[in-house]
Structures are given as C-alpha cells and as structure tokens.
PDB file of N, CA and C in Angstrom:
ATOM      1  N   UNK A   1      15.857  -0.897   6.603  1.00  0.00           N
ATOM      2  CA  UNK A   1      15.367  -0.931   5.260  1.00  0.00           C
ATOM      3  C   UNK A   1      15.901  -2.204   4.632  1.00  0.00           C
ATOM      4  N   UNK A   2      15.027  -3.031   4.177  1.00  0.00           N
ATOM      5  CA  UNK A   2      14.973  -4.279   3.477  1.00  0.00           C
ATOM      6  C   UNK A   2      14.837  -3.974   2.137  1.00  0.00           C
ATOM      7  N   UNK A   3      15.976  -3.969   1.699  1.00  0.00           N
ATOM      8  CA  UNK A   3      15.816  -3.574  -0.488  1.00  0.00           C
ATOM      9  C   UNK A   3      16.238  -5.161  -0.913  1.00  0.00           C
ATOM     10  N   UNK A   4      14.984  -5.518  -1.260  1.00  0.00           N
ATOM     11  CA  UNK A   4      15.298  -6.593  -2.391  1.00  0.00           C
ATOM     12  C   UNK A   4      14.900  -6.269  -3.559  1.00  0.00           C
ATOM     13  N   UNK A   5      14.966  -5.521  -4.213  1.00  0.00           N
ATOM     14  CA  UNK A   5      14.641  -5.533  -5.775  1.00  0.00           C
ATOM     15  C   UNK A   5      16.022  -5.407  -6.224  1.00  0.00           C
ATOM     16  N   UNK A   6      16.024  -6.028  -6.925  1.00  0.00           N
ATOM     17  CA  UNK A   6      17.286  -5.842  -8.258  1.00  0.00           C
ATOM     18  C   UNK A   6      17.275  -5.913  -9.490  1.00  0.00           C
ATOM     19  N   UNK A   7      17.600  -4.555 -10.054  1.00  0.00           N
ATOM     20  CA  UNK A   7      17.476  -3.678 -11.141  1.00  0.00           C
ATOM     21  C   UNK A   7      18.760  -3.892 -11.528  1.00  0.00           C
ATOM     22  N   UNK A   8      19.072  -4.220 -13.098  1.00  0.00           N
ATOM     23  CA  UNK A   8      20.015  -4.313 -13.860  1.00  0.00           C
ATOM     24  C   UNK A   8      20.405  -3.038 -14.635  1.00  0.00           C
ATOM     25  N   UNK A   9      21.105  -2.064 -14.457  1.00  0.00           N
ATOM     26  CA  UNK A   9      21.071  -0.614 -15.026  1.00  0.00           C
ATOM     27  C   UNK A   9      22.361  -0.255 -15.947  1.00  0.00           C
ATOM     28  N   UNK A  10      22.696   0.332 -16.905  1.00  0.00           N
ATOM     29  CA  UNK A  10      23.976   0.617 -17.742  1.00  0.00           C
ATOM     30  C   UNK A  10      24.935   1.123 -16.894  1.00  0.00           C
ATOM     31  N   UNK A  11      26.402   0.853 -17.049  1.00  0.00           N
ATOM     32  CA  UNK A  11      27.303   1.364 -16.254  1.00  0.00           C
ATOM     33  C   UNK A  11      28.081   2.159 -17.583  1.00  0.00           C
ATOM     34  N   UNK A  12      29.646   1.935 -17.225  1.00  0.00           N
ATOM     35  CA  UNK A  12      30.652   2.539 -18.481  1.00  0.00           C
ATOM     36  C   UNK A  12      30.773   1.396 -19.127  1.00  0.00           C
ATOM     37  N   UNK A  13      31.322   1.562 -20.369  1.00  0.00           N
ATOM     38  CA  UNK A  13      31.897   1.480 -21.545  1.00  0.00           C
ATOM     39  C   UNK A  13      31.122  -0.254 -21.824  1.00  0.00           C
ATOM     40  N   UNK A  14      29.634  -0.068 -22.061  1.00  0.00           N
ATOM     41  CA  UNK A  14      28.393  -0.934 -22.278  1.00  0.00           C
ATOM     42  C   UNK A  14      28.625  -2.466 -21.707  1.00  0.00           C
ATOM     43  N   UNK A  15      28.730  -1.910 -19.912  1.00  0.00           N
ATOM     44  CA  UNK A  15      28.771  -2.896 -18.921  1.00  0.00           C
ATOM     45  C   UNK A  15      27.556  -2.332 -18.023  1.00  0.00           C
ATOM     46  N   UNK A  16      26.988  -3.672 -17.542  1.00  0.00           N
ATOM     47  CA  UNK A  16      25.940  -2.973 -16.475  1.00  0.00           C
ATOM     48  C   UNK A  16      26.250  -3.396 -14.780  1.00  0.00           C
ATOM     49  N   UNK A  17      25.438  -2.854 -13.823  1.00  0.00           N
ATOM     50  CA  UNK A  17      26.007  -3.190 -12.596  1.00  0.00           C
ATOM     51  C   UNK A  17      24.102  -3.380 -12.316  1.00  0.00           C
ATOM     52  N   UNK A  18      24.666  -4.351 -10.985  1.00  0.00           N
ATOM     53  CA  UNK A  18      23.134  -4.128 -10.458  1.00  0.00           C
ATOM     54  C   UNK A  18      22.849  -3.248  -9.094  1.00  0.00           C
ATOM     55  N   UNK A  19      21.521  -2.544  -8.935  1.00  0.00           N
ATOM     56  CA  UNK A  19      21.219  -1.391  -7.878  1.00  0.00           C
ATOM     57  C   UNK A  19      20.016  -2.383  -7.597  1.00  0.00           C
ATOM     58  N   UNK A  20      19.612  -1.703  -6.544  1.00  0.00           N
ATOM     59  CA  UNK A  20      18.064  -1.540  -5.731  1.00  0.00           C
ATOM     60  C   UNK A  20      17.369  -0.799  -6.018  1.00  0.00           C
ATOM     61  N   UNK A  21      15.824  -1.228  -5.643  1.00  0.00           N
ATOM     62  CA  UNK A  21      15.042  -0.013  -5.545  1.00  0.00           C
ATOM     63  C   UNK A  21      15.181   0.779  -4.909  1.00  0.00           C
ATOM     64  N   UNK A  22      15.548   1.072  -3.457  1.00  0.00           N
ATOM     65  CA  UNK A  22      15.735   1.634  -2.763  1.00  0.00           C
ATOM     66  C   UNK A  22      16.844   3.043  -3.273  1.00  0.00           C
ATOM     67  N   UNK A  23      16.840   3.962  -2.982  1.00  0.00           N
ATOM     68  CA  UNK A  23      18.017   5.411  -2.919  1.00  0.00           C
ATOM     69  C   UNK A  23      18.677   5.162  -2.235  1.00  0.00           C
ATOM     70  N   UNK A  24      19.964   4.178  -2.352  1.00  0.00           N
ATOM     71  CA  UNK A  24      20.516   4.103  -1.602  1.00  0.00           C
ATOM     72  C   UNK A  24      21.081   5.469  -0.444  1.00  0.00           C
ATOM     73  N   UNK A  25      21.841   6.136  -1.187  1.00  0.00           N
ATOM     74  CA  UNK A  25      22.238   7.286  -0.915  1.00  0.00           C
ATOM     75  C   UNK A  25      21.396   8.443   0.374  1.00  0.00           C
ATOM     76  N   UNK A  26      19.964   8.362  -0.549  1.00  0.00           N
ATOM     77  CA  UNK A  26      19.231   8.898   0.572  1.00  0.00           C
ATOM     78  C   UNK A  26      18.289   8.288   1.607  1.00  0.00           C
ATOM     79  N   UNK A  27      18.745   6.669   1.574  1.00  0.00           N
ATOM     80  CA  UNK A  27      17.650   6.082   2.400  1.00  0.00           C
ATOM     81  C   UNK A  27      18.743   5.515   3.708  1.00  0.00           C
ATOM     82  N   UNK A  28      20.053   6.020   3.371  1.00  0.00           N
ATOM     83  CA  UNK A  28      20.689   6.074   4.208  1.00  0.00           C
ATOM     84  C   UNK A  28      21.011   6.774   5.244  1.00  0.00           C
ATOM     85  N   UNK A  29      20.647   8.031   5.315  1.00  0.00           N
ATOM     86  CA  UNK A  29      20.668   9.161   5.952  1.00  0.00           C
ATOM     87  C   UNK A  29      19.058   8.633   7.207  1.00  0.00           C
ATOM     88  N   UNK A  30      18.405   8.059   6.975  1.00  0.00           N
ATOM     89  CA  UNK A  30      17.385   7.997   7.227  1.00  0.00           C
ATOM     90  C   UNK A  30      16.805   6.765   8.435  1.00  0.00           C
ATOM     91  N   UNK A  31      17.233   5.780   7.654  1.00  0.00           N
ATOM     92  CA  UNK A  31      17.256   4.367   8.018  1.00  0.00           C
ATOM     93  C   UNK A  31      18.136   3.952   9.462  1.00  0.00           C
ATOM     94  N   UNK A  32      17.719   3.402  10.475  1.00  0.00           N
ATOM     95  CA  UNK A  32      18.722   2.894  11.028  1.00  0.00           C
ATOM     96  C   UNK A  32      19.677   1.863  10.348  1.00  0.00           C
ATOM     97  N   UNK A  33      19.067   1.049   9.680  1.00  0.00           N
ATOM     98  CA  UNK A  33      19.881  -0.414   9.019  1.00  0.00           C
ATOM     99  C   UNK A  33      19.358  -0.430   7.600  1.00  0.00           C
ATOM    100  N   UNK A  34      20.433  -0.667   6.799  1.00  0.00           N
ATOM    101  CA  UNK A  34      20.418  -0.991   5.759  1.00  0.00           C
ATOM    102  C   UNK A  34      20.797  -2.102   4.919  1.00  0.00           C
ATOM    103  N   UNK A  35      20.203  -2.901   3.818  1.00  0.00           N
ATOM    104  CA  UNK A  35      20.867  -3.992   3.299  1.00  0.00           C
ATOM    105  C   UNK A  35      21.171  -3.095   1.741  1.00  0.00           C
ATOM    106  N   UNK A  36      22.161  -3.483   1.480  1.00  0.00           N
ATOM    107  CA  UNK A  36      23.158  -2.811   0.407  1.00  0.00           C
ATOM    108  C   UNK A  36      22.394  -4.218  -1.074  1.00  0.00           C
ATOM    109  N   UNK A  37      22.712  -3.465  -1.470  1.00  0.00           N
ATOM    110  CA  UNK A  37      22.620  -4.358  -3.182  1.00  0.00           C
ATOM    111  C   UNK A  37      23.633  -4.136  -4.434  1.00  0.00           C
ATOM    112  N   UNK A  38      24.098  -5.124  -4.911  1.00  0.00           N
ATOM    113  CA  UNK A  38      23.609  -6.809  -4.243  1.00  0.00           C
ATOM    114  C   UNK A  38      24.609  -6.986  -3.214  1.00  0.00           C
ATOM    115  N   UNK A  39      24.019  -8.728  -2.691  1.00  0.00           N
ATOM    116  CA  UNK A  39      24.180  -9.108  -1.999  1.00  0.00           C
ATOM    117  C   UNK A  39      24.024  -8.552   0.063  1.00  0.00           C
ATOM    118  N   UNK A  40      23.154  -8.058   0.152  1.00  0.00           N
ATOM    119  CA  UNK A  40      22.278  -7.557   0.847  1.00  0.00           C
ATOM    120  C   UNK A  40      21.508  -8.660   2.232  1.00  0.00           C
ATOM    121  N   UNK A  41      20.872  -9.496   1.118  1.00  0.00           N
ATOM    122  CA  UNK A  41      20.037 -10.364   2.104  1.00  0.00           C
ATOM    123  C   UNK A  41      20.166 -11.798   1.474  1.00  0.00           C
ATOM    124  N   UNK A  42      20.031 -12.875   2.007  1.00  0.00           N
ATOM    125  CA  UNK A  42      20.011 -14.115   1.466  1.00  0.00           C
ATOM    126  C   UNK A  42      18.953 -14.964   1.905  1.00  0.00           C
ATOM    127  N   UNK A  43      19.230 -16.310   1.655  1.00  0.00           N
ATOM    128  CA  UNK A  43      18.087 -17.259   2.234  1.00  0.00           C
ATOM    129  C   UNK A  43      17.177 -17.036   3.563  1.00  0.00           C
ATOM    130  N   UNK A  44      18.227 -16.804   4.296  1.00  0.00           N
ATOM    131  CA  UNK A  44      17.303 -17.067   5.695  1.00  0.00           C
ATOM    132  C   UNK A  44      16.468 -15.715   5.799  1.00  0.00           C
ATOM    133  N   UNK A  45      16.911 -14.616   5.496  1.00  0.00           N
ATOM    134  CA  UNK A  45      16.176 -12.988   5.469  1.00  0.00           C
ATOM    135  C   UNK A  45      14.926 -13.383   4.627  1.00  0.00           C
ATOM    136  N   UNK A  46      14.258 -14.056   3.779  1.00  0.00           N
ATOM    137  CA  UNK A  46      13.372 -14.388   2.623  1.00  0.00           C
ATOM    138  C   UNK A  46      12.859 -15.687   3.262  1.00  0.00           C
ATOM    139  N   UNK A  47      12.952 -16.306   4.064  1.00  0.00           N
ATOM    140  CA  UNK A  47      12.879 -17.351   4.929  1.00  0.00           C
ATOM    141  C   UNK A  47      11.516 -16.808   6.260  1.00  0.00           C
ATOM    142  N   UNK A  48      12.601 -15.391   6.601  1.00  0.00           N
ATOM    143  CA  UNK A  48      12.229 -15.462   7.649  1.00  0.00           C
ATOM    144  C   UNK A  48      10.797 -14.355   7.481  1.00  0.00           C
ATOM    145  N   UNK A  49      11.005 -13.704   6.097  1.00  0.00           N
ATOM    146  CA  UNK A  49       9.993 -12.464   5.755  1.00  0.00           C
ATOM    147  C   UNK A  49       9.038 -13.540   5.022  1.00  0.00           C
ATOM    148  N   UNK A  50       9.054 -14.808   5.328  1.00  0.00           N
ATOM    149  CA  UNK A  50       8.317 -15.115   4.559  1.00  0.00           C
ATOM    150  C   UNK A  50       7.128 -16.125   5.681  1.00  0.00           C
ATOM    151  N   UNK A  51       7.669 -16.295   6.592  1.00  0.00           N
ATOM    152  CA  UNK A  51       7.466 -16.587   7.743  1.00  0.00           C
ATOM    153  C   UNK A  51       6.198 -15.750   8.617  1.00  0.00           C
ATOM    154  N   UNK A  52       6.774 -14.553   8.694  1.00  0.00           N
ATOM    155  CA  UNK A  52       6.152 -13.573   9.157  1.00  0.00           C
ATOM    156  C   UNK A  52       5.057 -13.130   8.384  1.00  0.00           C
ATOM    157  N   UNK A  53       4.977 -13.399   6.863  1.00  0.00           N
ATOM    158  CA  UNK A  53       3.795 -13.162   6.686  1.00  0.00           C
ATOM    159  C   UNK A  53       2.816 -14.406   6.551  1.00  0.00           C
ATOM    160  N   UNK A  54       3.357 -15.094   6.448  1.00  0.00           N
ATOM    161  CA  UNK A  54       2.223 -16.363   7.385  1.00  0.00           C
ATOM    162  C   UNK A  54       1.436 -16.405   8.491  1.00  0.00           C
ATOM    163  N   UNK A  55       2.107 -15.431   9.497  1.00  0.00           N
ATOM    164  CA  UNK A  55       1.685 -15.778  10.841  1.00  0.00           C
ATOM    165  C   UNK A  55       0.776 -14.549  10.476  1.00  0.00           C
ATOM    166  N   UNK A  56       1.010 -13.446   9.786  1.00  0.00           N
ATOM    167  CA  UNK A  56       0.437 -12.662  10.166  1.00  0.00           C
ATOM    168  C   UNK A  56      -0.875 -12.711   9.320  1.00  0.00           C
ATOM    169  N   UNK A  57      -0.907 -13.483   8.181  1.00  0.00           N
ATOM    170  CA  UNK A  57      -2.164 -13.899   7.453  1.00  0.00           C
ATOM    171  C   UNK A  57      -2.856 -14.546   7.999  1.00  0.00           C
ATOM    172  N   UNK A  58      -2.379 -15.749   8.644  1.00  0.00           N
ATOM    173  CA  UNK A  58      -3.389 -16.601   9.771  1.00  0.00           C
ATOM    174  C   UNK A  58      -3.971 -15.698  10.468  1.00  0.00           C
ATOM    175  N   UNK A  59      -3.286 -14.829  11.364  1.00  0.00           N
ATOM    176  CA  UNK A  59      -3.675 -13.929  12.616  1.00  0.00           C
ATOM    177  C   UNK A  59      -4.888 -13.299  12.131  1.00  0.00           C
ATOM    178  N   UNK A  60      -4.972 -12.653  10.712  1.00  0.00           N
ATOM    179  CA  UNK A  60      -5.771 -11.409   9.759  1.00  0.00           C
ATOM    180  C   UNK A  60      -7.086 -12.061   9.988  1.00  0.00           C
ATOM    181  N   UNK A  61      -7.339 -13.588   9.320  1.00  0.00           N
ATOM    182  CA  UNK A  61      -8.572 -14.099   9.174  1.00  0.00           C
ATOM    183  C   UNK A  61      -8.970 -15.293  10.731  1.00  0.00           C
ATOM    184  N   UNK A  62      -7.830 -14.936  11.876  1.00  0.00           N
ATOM    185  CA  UNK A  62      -8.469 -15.709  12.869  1.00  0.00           C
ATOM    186  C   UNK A  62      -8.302 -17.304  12.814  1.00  0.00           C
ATOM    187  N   UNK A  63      -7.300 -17.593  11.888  1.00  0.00           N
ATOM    188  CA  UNK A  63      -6.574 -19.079  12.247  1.00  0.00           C
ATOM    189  C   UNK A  63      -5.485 -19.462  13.421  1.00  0.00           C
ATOM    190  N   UNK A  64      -5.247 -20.236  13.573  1.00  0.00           N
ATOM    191  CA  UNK A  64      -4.443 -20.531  14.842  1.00  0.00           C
ATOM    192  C   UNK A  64      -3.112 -20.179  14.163  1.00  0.00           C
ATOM    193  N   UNK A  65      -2.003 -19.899  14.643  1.00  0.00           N
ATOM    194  CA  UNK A  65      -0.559 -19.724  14.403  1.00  0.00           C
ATOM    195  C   UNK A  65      -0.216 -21.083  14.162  1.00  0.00           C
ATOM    196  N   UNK A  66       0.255 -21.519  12.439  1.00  0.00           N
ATOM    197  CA  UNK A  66       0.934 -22.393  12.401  1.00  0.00           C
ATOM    198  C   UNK A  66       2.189 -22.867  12.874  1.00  0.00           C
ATOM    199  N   UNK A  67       2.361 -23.609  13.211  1.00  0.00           N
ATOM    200  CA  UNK A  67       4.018 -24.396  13.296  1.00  0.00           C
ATOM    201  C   UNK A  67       4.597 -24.461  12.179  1.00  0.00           C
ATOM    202  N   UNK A  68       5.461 -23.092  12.288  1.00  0.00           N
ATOM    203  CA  UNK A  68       6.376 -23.286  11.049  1.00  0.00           C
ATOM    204  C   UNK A  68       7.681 -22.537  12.118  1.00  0.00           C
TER     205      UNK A  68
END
C-alpha cells in the first residue's frame, strides 16, 4: 500500500499532526507493505509511479515504449 495523501488533522492542545488517507491501523492488518505518513515515500517512489504510468499510457493507445 502506497499512501500518499497528506491530510493535516487537529491533534492536542490546538496543534495538528499530519495522517494519510489510508487506515493506517486497518490497512495494516491487510497489506503486505506499507508506507507510513509522513515521510513514507520520496522522490524516486513518485519518479518511479510516474514512470509506470507512462509506459502504461503509451502501451493503452499502441505507442512504442518510450525511453525514459
């Protein structure tokens, strides 16, 4: 499980912390792998998901696989 959203939510005494979309709690039980929030995933994870949907958009409409 890949959680990149980050949600800014109230904590104690009118401090906030940041969470995921993800349940953590129960998507743990579930998941083989998890990225925790924050700090979870960085450049190259957003790099590389970003990558993959390139190839796989080319692939969709029948373009050649770019060189990236």
């Amino acid at each position: 499980m890949i959680d990149v959203g980050i949600n800014r939510v109230p904590a104690s005494e009118g401090k906030t912390k940041l969470v995921g979309d993800v349940a953590f709690d129960e998507a743990v039980t579930r998941a083989g792998h998890i990225t925790p929030v924050p700090g979870g995933i960085g450049a190259m994870t957003i790099i590389c998901l970003m990558r993959n949907t390139l190839i796989a958009a080319t692939a969709l409409v029948g373009l050649p696989t770019p060189a990236v």
